[in-house]
Protein backbone atom coordinates (compact mmCIF):
# COMPACT_ATOMS: atom_id res chain seq x y z
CA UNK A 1 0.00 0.00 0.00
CA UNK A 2 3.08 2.39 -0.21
CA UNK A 3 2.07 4.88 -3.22
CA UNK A 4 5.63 6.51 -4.37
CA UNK A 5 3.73 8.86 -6.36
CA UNK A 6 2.36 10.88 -3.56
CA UNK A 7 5.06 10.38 -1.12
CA UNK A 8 7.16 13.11 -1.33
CA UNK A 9 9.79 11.78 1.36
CA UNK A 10 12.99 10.28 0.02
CA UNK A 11 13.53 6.32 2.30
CA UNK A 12 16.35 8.57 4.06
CA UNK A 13 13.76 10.98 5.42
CA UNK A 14 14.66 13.83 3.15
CA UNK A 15 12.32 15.45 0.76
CA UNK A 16 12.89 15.01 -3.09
CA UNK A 17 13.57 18.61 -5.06
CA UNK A 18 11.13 19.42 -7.25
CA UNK A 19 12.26 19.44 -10.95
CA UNK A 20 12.94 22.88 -12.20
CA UNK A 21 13.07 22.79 -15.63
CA UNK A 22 8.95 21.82 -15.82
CA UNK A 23 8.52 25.43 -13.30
CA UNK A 24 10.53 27.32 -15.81
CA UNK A 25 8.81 25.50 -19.06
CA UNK A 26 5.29 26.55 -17.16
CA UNK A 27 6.18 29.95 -16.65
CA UNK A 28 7.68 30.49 -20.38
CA UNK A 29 4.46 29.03 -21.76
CA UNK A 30 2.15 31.31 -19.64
CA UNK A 31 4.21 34.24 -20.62
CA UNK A 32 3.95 33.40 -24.46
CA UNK A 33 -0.08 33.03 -24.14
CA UNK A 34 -0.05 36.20 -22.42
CA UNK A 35 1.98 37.99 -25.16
CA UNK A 36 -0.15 36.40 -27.94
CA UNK A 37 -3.53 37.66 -26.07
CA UNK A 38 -2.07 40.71 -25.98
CA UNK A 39 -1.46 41.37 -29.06
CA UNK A 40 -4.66 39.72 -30.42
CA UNK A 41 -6.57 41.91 -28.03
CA UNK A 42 -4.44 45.20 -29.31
CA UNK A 43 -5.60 43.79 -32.94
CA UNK A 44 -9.11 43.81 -32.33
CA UNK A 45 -9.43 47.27 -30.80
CA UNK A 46 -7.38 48.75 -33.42
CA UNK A 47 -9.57 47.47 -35.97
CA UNK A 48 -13.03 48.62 -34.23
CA UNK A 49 -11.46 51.95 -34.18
CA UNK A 50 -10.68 52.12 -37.66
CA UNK A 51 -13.44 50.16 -38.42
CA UNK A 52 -15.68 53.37 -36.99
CA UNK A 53 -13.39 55.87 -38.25
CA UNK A 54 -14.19 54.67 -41.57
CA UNK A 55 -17.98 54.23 -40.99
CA UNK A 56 -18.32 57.39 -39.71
CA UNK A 57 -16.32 58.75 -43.17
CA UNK A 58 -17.90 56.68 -45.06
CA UNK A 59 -21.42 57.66 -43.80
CA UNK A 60 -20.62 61.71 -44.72
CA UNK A 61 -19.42 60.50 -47.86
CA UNK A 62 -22.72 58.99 -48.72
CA UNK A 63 -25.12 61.91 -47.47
CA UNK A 64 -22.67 64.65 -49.74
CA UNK A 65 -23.24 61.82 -52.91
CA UNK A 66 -27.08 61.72 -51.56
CA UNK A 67 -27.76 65.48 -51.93
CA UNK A 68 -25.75 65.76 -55.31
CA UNK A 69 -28.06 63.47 -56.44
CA UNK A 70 -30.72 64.80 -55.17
CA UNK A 71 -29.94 68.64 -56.49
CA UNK A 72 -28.81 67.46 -60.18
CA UNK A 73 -32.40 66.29 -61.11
């Protein structure tokens, strides 16, 4: 009934040292992700922003077509 797995006691007594190079691989990978949000999020606001700029330009461009239209007939 001895389970190694959980036992984190060496049969000396001492306790085993946790592996660093899986801490630093975690921390390198949660880094990345948060540098790829990042810039995804950065992205997508800069394109709602132009995406309204150019609405809102594109809308004035339509009325000033709409009333040359309207005063050439």
């Amino acid at each position: 009934m001895n389970d190694d797995r959980r036992n984190d006691r060496r049969p000396d007594g001492s306790l085993k040292k946790k592996n660093p190079t899986t801490t630093i691989g975690a921390f390198i990978v949660v880094v990345v992700l948060l540098v790829i949000g990042t810039l995804a999020f950065n992205a997508i606001r800069d394109k709602c922003q132009f995406d309204q700029q150019n609405e809102s330009a594109a809308s004035s461009d339509t009325k000033a077509a709409a009333l040359v239209a309207g005063a050439s007939q």
